[in-house]
C-alpha atoms as a PDB file:
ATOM      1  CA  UNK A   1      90.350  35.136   9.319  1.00  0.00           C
ATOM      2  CA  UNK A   2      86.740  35.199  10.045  1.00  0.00           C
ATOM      3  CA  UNK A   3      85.542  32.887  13.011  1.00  0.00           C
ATOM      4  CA  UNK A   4      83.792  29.161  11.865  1.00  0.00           C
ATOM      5  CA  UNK A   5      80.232  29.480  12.708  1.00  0.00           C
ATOM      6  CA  UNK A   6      79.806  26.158  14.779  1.00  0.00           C
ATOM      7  CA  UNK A   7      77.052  24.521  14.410  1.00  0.00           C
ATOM      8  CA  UNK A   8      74.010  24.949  16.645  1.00  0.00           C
ATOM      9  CA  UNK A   9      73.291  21.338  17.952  1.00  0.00           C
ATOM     10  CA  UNK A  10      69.460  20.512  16.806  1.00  0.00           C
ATOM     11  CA  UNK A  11      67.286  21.219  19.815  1.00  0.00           C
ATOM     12  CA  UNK A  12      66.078  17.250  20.762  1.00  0.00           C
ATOM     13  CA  UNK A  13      62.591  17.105  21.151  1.00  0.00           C
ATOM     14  CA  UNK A  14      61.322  16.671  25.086  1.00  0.00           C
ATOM     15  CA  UNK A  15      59.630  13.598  26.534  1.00  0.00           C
ATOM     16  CA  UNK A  16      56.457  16.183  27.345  1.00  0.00           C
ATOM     17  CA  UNK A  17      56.543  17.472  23.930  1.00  0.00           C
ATOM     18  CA  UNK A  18      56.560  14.189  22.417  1.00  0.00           C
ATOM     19  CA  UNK A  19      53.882  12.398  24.867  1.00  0.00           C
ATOM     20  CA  UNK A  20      51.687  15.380  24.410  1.00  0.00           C
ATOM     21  CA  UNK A  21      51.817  14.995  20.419  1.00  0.00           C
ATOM     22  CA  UNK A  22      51.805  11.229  20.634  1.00  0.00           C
ATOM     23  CA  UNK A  23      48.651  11.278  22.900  1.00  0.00           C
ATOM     24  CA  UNK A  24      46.968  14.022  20.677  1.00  0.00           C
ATOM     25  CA  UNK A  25      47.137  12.291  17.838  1.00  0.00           C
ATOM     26  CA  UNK A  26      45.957   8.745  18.864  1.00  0.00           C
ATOM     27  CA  UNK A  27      42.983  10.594  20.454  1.00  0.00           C
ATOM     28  CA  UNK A  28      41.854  12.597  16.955  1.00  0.00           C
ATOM     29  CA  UNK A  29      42.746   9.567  14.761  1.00  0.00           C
ATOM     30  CA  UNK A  30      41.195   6.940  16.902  1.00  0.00           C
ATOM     31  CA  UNK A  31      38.115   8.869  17.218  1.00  0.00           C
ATOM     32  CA  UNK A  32      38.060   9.385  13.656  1.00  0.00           C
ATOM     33  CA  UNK A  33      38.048   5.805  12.833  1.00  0.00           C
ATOM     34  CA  UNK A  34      35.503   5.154  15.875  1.00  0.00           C
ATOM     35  CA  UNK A  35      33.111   7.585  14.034  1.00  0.00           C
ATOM     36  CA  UNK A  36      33.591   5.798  10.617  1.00  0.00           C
ATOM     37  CA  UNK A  37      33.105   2.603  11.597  1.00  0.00           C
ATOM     38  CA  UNK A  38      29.958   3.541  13.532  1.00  0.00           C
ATOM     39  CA  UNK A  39      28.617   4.692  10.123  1.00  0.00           C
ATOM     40  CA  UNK A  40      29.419   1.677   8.443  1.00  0.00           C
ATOM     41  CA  UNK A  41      31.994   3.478   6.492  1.00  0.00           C
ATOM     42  CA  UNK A  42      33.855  -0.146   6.439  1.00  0.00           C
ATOM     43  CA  UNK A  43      31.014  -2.306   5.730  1.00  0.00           C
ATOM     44  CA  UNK A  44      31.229  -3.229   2.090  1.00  0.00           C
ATOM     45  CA  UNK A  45      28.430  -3.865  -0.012  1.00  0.00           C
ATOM     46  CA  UNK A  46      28.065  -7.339  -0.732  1.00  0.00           C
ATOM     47  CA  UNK A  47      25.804  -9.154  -4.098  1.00  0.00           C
ATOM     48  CA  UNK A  48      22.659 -11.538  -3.591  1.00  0.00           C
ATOM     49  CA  UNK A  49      22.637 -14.803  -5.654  1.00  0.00           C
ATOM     50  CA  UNK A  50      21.974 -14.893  -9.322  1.00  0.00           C
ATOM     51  CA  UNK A  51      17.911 -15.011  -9.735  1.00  0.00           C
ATOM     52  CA  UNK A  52      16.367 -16.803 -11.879  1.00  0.00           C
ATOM     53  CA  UNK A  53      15.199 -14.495 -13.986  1.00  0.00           C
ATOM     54  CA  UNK A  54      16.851 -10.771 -14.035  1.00  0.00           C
ATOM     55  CA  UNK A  55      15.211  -8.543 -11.720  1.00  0.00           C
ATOM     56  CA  UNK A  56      13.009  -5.236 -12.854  1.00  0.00           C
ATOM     57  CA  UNK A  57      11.558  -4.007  -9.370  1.00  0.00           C
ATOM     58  CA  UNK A  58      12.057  -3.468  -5.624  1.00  0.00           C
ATOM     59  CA  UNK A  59       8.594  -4.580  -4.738  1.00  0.00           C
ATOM     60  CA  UNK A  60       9.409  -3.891  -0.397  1.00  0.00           C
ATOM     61  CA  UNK A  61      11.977  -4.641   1.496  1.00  0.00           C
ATOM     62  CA  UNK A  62      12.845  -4.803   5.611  1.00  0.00           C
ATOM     63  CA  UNK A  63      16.233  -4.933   7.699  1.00  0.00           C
ATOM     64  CA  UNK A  64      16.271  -8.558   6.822  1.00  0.00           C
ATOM     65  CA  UNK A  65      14.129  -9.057   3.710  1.00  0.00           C
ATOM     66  CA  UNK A  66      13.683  -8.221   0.482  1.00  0.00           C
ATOM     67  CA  UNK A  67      10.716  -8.762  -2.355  1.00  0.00           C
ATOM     68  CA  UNK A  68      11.274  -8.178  -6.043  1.00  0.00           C
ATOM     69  CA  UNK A  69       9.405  -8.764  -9.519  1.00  0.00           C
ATOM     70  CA  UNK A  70      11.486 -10.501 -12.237  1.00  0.00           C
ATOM     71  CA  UNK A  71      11.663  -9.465 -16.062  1.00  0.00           C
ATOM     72  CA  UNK A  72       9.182 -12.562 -16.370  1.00  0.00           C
ATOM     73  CA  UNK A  73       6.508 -11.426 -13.743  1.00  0.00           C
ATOM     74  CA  UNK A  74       7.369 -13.853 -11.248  1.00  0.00           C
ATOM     75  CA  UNK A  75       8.173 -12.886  -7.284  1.00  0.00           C
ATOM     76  CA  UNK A  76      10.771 -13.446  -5.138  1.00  0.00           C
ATOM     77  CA  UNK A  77      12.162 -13.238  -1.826  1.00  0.00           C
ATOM     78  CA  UNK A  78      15.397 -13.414  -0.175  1.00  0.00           C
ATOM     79  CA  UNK A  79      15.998 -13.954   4.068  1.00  0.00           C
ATOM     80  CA  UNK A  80      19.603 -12.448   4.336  1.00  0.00           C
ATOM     81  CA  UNK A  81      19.990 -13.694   8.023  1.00  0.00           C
ATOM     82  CA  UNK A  82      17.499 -17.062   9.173  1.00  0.00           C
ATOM     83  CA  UNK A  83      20.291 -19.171  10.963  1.00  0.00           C
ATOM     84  CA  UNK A  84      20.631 -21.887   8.242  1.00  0.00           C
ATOM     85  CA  UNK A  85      22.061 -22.397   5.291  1.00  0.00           C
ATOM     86  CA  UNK A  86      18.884 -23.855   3.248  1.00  0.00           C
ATOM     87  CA  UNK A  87      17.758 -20.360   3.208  1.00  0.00           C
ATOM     88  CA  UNK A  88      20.685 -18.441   1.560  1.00  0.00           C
ATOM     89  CA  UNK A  89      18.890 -18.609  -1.925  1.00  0.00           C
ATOM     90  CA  UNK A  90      15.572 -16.736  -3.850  1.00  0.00           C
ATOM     91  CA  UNK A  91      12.094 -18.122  -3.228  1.00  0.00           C
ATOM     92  CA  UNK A  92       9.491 -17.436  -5.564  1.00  0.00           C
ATOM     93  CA  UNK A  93       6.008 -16.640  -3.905  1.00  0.00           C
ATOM     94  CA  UNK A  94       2.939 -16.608  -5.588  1.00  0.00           C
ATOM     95  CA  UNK A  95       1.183 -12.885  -5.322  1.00  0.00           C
ATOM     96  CA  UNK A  96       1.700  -9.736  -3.763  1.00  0.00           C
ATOM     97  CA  UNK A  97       0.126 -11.286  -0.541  1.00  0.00           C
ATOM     98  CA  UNK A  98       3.203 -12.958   0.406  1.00  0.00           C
ATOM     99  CA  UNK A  99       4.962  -9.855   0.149  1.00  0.00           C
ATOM    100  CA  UNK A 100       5.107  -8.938   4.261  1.00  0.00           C
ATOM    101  CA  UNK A 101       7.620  -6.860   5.209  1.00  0.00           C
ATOM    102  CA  UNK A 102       7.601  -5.534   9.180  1.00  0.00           C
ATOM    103  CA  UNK A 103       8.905  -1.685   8.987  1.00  0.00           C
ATOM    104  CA  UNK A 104       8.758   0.298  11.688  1.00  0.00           C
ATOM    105  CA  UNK A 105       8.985   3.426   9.438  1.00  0.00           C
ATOM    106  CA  UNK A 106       8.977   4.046   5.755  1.00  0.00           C
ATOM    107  CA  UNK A 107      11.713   2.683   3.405  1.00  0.00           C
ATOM    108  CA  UNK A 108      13.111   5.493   1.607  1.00  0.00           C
ATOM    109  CA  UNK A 109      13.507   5.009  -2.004  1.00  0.00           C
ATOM    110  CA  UNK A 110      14.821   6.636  -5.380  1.00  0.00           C
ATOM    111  CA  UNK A 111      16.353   9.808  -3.439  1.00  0.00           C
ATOM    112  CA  UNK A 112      19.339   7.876  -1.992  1.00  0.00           C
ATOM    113  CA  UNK A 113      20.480   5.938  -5.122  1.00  0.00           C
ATOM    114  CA  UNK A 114      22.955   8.767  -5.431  1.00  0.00           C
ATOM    115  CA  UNK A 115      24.504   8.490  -2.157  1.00  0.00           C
ATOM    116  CA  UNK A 116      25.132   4.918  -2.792  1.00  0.00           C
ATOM    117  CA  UNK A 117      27.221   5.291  -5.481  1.00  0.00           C
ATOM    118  CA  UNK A 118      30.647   5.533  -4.638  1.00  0.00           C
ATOM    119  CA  UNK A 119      34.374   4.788  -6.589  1.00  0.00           C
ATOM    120  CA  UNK A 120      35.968   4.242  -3.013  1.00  0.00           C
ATOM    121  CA  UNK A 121      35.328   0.733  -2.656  1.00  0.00           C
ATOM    122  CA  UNK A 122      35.475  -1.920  -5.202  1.00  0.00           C
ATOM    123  CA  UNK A 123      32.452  -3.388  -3.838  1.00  0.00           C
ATOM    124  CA  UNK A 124      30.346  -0.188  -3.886  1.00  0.00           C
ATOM    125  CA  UNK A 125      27.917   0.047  -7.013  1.00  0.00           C
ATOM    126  CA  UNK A 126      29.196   2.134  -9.455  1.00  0.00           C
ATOM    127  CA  UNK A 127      27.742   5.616 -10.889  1.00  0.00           C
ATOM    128  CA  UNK A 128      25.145   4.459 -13.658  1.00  0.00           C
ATOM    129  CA  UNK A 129      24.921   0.811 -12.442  1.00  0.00           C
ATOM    130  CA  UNK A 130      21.862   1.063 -10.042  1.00  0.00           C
ATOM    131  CA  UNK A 131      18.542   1.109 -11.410  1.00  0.00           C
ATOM    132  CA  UNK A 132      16.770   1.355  -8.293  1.00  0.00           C
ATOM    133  CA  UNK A 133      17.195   0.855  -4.265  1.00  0.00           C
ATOM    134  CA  UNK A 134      15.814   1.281  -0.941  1.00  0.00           C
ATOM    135  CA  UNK A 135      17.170   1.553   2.713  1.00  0.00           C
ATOM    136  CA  UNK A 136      15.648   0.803   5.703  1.00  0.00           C
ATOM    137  CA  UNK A 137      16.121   1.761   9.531  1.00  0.00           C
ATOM    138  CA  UNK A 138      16.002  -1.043  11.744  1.00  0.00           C
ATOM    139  CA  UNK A 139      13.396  -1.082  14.643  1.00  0.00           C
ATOM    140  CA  UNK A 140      14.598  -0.281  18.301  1.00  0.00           C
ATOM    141  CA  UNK A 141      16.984  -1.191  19.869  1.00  0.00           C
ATOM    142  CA  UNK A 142      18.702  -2.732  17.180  1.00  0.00           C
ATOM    143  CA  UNK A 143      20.083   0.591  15.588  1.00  0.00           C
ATOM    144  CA  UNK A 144      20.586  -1.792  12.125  1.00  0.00           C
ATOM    145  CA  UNK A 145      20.910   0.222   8.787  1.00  0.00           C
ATOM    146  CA  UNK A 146      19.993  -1.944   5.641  1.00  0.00           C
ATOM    147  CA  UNK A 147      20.594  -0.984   1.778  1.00  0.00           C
ATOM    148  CA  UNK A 148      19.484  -2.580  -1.737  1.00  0.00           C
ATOM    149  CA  UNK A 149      20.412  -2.040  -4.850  1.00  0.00           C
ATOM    150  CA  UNK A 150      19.052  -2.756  -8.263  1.00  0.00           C
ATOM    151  CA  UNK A 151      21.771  -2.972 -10.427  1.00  0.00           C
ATOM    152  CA  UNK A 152      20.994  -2.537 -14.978  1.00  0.00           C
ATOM    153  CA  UNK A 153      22.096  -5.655 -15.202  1.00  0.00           C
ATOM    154  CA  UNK A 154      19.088  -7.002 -13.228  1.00  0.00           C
ATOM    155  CA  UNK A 155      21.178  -8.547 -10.224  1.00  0.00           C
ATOM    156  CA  UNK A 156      20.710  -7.050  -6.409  1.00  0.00           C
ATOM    157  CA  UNK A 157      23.105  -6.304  -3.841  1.00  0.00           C
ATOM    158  CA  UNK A 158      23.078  -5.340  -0.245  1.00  0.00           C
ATOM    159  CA  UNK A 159      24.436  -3.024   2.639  1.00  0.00           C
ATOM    160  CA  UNK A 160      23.846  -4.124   6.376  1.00  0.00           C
ATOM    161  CA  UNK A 161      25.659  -1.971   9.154  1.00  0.00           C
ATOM    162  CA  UNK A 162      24.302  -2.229  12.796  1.00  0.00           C
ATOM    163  CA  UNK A 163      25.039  -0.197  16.230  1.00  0.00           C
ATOM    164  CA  UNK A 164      24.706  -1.880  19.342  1.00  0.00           C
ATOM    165  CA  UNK A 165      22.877   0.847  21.827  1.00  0.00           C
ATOM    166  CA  UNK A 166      26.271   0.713  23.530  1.00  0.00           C
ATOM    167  CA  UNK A 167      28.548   0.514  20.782  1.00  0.00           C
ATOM    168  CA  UNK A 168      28.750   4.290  20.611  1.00  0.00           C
ATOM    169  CA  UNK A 169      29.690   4.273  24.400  1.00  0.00           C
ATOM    170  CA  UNK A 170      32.522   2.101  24.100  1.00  0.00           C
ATOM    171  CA  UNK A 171      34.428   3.473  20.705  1.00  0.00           C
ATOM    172  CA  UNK A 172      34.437   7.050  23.160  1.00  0.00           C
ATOM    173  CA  UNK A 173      36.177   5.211  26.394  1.00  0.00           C
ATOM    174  CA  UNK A 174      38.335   3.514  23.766  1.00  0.00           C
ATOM    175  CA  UNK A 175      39.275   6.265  21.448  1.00  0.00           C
ATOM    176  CA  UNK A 176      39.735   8.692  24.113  1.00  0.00           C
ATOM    177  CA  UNK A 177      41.011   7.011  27.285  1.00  0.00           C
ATOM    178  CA  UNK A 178      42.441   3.690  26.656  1.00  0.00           C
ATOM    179  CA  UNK A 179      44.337   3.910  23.367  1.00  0.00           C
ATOM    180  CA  UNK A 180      45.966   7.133  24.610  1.00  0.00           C
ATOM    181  CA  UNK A 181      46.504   5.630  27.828  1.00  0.00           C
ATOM    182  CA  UNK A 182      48.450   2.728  26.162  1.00  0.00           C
ATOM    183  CA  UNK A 183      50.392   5.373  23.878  1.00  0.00           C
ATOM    184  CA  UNK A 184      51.524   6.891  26.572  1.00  0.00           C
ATOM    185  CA  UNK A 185      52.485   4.019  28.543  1.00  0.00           C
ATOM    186  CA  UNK A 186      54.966   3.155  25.532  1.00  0.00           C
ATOM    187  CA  UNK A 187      56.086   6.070  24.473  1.00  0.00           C
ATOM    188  CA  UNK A 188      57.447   6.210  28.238  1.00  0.00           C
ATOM    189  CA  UNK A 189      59.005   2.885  28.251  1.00  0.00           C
ATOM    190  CA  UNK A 190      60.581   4.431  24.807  1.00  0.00           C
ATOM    191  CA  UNK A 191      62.140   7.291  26.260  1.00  0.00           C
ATOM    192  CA  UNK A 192      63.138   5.379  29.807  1.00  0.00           C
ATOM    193  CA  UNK A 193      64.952   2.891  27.383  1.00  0.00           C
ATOM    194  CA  UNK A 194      66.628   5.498  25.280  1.00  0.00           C
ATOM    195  CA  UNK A 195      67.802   7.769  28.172  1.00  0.00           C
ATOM    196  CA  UNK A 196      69.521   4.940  29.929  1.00  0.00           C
ATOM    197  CA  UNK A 197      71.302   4.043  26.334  1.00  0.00           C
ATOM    198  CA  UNK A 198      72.555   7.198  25.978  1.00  0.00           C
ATOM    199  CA  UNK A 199      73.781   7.060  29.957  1.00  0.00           C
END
């Protein structure tokens, strides 16, 4: 009779093997996310209230402001951040002297309306729904990042993503030391608690 093979007993993985792979990953994927976020990659795009008339053109814009020209010829305004909520609606203005944006460098329009389209969010405009938009670059130190839209449909919508100067600074002693610091930490207590169940 020929000899049963016995079965070779499945080679357990070792608690160095395992910490290194545990602490590997949490380093690339935390990092990952650390990098997203800093882009704004999370920040969802959010709609301005209904004007009174619909809108036709992005007259200027800054970080915090906006200016457009209704179907009707009238002007608006909208403050997205004043500290009170008496401001969180359009204001007409009267010419293009109250239009007064403070830039400290070019808005960019037209070239991005590409980029802002996007089926990955449900909040991001959709490909043929913006007419027009503009982004601005906050002024320093702020490191701010803000995006409007002009949708067909004659309503407006806005990005806002901002970096603290330090922000960058802390996702890398986060991403790389602590989180796989605290990894490691449990999947020790893991394998203390498992090798003394199996003693």
């Amino acid at each position: 009779m020929d000899k049963e093979i016995e079965p070779q007993p499945r080679r357990k993985l070792t608690y160095r093997v395992v910490l290194l792979i545990a602490v590997t990953a949490t380093c690339i994927l935390a990092n990952l996310f650390a990098i997203a976020a800093r882009h704004g990659y999370f920040r969802l795009w959010k709609s301005l209230p209904q004007l009174p008339s619909s809108a036709v053109y992005i007259l200027d814009a800054d970080e915090n402001n906006i200016w457009v020209q209704t179907v009707d010829g009238n002007l608006y305004t909208f403050q997205l951040y004043c500290g009170s909520q008496d401001c969180n609606q359009w204001s007409q203005i009267d010419d293009l002297v109250g239009v007064t944006p403070f830039q400290c460098a070019p808005i960019q329009r037209e070239s991005i309306c590409k980029s802002l389209e996007s089926g990955f969010l449900q909040s991001n405009p959709r490909t043929g729904e913006v007419k027009e938009c503009v982004a601005i670059n906050g002024c320093f130190p702020k490191a701010t990042e803000t995006r409007f839209a002009l949708m067909v449909d004659g309503t407006v919508k806005y990005w806002h993503h901002q970096n603290g100067l330090l922000v960058p600074y802390f996702d890398l002693a986060l991403s790389t030391l602590v989180l796989p610091y605290v990894v490691a930490i449990i999947v020790s207590v893991l394998y203390s608690k498992g090798r003394r169940n199996m003693g």
